[in-house]
Protein backbone atom coordinates (compact mmCIF):
# COMPACT_ATOMS: atom_id res chain seq x y z
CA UNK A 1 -92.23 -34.03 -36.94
CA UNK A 2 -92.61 -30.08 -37.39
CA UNK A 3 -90.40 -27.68 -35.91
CA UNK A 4 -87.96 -24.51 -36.47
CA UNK A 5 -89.76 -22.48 -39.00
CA UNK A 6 -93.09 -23.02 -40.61
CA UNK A 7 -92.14 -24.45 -43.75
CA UNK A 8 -91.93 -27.72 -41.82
CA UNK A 9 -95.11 -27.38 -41.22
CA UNK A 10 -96.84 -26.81 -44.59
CA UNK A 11 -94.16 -29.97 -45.81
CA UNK A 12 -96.16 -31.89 -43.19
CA UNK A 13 -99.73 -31.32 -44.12
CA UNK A 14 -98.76 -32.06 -47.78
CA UNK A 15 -97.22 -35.30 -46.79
CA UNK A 16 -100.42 -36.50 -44.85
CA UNK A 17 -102.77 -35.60 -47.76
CA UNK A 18 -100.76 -37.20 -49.81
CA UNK A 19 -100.33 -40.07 -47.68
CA UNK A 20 -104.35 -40.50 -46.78
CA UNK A 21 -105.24 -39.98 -50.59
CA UNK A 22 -103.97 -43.44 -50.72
CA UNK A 23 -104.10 -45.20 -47.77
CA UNK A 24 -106.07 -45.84 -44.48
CA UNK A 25 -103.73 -45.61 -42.00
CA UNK A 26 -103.21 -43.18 -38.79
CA UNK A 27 -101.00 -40.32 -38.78
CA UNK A 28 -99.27 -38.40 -35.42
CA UNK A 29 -97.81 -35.22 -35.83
CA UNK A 30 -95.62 -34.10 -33.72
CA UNK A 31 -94.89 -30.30 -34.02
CA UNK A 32 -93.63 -27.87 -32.28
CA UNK A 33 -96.99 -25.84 -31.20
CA UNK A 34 -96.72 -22.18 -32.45
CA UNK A 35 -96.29 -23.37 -35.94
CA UNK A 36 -100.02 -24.83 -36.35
CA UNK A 37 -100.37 -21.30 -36.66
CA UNK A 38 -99.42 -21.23 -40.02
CA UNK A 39 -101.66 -24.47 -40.99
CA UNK A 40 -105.49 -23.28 -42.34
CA UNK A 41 -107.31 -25.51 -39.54
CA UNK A 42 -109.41 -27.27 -41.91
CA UNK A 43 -105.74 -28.85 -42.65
CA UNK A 44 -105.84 -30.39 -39.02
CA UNK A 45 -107.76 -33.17 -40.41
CA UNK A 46 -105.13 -34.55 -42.10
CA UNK A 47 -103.32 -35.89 -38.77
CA UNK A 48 -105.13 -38.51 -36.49
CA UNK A 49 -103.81 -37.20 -33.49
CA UNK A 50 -100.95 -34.43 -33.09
CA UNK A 51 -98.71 -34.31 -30.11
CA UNK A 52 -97.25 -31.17 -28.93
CA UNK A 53 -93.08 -31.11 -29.03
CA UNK A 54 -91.75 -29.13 -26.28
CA UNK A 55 -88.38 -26.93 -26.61
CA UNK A 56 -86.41 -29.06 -25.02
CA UNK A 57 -87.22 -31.93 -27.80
CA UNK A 58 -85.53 -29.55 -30.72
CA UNK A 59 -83.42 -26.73 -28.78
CA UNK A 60 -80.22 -27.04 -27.72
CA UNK A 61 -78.99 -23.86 -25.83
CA UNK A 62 -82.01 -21.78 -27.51
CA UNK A 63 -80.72 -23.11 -31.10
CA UNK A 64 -82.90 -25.58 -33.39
CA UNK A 65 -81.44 -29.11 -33.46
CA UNK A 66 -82.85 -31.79 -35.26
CA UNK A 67 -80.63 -34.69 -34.38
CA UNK A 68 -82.00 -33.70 -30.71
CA UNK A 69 -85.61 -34.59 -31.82
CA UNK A 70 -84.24 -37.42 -34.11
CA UNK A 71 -83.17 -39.01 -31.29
CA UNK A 72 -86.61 -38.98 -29.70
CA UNK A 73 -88.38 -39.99 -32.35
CA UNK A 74 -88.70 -44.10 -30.72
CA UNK A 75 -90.22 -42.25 -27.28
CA UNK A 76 -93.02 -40.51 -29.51
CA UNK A 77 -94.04 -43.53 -31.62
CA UNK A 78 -93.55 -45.92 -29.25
CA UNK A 79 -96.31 -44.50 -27.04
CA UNK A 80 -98.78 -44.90 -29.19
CA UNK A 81 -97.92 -47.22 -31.78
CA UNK A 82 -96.11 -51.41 -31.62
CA UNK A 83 -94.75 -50.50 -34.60
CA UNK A 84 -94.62 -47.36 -36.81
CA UNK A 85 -92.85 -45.57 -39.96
CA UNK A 86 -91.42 -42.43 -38.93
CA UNK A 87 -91.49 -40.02 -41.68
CA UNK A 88 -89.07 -36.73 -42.98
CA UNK A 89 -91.68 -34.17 -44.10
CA UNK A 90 -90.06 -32.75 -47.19
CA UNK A 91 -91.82 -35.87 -48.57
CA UNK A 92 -94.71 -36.72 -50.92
CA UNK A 93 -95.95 -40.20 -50.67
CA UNK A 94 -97.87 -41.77 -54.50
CA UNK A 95 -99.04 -44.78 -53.44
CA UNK A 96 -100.76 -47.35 -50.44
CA UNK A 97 -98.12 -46.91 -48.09
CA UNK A 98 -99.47 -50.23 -45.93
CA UNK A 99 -97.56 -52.16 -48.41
CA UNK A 100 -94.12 -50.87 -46.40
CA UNK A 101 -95.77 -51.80 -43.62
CA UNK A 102 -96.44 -55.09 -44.60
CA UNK A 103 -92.62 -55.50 -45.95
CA UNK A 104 -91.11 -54.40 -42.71
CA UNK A 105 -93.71 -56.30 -40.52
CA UNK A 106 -92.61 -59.50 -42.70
CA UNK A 107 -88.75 -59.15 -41.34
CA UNK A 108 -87.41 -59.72 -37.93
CA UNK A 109 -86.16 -56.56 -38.07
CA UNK A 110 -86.39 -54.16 -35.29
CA UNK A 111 -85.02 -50.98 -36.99
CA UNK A 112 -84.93 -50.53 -40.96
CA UNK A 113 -83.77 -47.59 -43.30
CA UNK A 114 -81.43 -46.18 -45.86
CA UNK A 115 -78.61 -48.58 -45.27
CA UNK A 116 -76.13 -46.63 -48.32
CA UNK A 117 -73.26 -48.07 -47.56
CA UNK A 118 -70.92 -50.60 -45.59
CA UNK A 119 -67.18 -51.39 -45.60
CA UNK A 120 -64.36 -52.17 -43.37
CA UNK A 121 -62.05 -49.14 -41.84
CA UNK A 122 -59.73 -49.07 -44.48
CA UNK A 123 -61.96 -48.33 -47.35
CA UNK A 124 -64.33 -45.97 -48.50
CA UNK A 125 -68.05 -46.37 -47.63
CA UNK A 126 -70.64 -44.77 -49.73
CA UNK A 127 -72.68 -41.89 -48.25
CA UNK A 128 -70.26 -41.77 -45.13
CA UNK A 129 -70.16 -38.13 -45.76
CA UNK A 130 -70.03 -36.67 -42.16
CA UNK A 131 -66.67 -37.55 -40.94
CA UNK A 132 -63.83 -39.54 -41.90
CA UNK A 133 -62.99 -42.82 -40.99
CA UNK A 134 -60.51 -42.65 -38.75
CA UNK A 135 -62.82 -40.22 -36.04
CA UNK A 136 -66.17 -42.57 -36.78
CA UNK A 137 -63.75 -45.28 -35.83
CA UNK A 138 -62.13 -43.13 -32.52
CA UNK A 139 -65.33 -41.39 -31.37
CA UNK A 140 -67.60 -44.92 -31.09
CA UNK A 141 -64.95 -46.81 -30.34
CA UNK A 142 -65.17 -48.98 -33.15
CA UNK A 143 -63.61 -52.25 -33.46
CA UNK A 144 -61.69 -53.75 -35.96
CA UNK A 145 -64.22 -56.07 -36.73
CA UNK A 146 -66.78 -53.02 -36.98
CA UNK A 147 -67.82 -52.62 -40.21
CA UNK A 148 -68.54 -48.87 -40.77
CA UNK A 149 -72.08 -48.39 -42.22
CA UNK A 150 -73.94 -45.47 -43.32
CA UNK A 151 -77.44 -44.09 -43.33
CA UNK A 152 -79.92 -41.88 -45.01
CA UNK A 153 -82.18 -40.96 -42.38
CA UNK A 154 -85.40 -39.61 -44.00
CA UNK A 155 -87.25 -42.78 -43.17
CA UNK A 156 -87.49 -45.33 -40.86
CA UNK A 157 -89.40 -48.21 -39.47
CA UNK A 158 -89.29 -49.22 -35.63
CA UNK A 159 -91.08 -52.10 -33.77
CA UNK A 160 -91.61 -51.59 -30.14
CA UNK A 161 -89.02 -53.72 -28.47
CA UNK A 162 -86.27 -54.73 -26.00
CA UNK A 163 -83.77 -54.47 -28.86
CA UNK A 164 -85.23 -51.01 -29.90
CA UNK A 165 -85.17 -49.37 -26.71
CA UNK A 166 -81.53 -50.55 -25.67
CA UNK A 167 -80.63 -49.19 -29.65
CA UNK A 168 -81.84 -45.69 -28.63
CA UNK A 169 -80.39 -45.56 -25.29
CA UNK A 170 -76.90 -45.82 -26.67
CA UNK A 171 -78.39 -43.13 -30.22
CA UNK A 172 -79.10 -41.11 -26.87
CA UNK A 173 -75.50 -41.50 -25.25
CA UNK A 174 -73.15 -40.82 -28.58
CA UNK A 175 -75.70 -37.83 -29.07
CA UNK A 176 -74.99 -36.44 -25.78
CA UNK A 177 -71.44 -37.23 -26.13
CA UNK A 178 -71.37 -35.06 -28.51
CA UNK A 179 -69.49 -35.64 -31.82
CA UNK A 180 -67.14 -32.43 -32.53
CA UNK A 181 -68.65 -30.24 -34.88
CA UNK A 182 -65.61 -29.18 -35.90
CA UNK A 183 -64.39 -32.30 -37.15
CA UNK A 184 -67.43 -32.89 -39.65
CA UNK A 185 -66.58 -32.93 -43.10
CA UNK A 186 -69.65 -31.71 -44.45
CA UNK A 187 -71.53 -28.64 -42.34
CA UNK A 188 -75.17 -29.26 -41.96
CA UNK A 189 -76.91 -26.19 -40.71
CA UNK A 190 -74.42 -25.35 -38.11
CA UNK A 191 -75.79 -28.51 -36.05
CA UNK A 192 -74.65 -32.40 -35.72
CA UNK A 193 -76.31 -34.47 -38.22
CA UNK A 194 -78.61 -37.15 -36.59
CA UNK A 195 -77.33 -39.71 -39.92
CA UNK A 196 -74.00 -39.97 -37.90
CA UNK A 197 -74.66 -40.28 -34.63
CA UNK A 198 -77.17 -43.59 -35.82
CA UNK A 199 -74.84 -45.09 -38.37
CA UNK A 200 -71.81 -45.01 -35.72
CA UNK A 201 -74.64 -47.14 -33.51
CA UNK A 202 -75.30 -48.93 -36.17
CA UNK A 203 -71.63 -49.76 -36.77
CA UNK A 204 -71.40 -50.58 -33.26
CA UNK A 205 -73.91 -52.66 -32.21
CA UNK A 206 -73.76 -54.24 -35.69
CA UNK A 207 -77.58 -53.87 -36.30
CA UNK A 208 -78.68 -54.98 -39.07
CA UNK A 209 -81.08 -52.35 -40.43
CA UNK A 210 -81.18 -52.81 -44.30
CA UNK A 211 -83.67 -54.06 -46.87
CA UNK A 212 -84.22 -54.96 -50.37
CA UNK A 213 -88.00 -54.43 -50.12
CA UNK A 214 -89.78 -53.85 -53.65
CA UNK A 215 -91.26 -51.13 -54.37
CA UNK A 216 -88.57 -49.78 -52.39
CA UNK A 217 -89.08 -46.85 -49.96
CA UNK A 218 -88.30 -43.98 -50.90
CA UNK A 219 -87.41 -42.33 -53.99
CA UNK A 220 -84.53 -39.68 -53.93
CA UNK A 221 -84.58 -36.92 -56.48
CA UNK A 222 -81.27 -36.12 -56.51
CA UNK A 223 -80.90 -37.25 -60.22
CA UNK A 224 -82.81 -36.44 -63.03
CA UNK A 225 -85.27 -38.99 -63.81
CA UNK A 226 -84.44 -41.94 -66.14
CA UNK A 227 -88.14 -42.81 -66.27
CA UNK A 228 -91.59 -41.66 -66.15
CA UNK A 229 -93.15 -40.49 -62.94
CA UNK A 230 -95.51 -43.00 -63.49
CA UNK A 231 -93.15 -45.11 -62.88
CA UNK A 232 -91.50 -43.99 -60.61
CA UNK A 233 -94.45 -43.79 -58.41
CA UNK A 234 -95.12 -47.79 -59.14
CA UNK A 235 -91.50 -48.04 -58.34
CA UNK A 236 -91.12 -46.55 -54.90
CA UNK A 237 -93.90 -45.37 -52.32
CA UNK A 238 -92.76 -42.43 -51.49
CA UNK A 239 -90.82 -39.23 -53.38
CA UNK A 240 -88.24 -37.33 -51.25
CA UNK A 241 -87.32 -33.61 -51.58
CA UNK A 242 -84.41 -33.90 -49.38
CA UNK A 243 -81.46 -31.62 -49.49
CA UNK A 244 -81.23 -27.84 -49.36
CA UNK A 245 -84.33 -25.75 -50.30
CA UNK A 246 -81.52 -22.62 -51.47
CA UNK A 247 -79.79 -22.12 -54.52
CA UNK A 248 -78.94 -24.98 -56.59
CA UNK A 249 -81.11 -27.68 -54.92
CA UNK A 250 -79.81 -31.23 -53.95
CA UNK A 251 -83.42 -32.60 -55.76
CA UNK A 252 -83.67 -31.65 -59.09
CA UNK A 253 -86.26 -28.85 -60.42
CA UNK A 254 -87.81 -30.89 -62.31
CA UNK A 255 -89.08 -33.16 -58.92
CA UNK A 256 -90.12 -30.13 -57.08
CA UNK A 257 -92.11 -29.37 -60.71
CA UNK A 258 -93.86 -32.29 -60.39
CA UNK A 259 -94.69 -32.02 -56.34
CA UNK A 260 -96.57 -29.03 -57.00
CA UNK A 261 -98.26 -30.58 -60.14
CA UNK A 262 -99.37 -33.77 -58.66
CA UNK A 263 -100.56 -32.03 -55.75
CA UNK A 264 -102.69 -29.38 -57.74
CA UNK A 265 -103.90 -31.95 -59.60
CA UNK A 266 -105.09 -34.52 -56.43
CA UNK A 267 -106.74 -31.51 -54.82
CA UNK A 268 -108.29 -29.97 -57.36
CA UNK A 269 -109.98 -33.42 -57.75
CA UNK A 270 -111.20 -33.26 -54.14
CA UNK A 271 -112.27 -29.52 -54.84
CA UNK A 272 -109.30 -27.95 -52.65
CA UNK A 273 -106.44 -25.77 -53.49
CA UNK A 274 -102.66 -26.20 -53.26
CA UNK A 275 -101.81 -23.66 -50.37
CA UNK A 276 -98.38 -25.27 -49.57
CA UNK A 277 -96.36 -24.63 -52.42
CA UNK A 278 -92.97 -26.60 -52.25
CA UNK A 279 -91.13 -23.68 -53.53
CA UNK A 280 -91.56 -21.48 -50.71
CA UNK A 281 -91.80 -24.39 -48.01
CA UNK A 282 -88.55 -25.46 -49.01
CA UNK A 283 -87.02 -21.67 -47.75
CA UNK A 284 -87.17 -22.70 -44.36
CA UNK A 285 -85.13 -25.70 -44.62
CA UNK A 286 -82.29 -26.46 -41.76
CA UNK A 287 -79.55 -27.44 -44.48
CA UNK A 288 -79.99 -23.93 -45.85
CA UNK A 289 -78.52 -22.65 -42.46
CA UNK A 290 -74.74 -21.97 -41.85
């Protein structure tokens, strides 16, 4: 998905060259229409079919929400797709990406992401960085046999279900609940982040939605790498850029060096020019909001 500023945009096309460089699979765009704007239309190609978001998928009262497209994300891909990978742009992907497929399609699994952490009310869960226990616990109306778990939304994989549907009717509800803003412990572009409002579901319903797939997902570059790129690539299908595109990124320089590099380097081999240049695509970024 593509919407609030046309950074978004650019991130997108990247991530479908990137993806279609190495595998045959179809890609939907959704994107928020005035934005293809910005997009050379020889770019189009890159996207199977694109689907045209209206405001009321991203705006809430006239201001850009994610978590209010998040949450809309199963009614997209579920009309065209059984099953799908939903994508964050700010994303490169390095290799055949119907290998995930084939992982998640092996599990009876309905839903499967980032699960970063688990653990009862009393103790600390990693990447639980939205709120504190005690309000996750009060605003879902946890029990005590609730384990808390916590996501990291930039991927995700859904199969067109029962299950799913009744899992995103209740993602719906706590979003429209509406989870105080002023009780988050980290701000996220003025808005509520879509990572709670799923992993208090989560918690809830007690999905289970993790994996130990191999090469895993996604690769985060929040650290510096302990490896080769090579590597890393073998390692993981696809690279994340996630974080703040301001300042003192969450993904390290030397990831965002490499985007640009690998990218200048795969088009230049099919006689095309980098255009998108993470640098300034990264600008536009929600997280850099207040």
């Amino acid at each position: 998905m593509a919407f609030g500023a046309k950074g978004y945009a650019e991130l997108a096309v990247n991530l479908a060259y990137s993806i279609k460089k190495h595998s045959d699979i179809h890609i939907t765009l959704a994107v928020q229409p005035d934005l293809m704007r910005y997009i050379y239309a020889d770019d189009y190609g890159h996207f199977d079919k694109i689907v045209d978001l209206k405001p009321d998928d991203y705006l809430n009262n006239g201001k850009v929400d994610p978590a209010r497209c998040k949450v809309r994300v199963y009614d997209i891909g579920s009309k065209y797709y059984k099953s799908f990978i939903y994508l964050d742009v700010d994303a490169l992907c390095w290799q055949d990406i119907n290998g995930l497929f084939d992982q998640c399609a092996d599990t009876d699994q309905f839903y499967i992401t980032e699960l970063k952490g688990k653990a009862d009310h009393d103790h600390v869960v990693n990447y639980s960085i939205w709120a504190t226990n005690d309000d996750i616990v009060d605003f879902f109306g946890l029990k005590k046999k609730d384990q808390i778990c916590a996501i990291q939304s930039s991927w995700c994989y859904f199969r067109v279900c029962d299950e799913a549907k009744k899992f995103m009717a209740e993602v719906k509800k706590y979003y429209k609940k509406g989870f105080p803003i002023s009780k988050l412990t980290e701000k996220w572009g003025g808005t509520l982040p879509d990572e709670l409002i799923f992993s208090g579901v989560i918690s809830k319903m007690g999905i289970d939605c993790g994996h130990h797939f191999y090469p895993k997902p996604i690769h985060f570059g929040n650290e510096h790498p302990q490896t080769t790129f090579e590597q890393l690539a073998e390692d993981s299908y696809l690279l994340s850029v996630y974080g703040n595109g301001a300042g003192q990124t969450l993904t390290k320089t030397s990831y965002l060096e490499y985007y640009d590099r690998i990218m200048i380097k795969w088009l230049r081999g099919d006689l095309q020019n980098h255009k998108y240049k993470i640098g300034q695509a990264i600008k536009d970024k929600h997280a850099n909001k207040h």
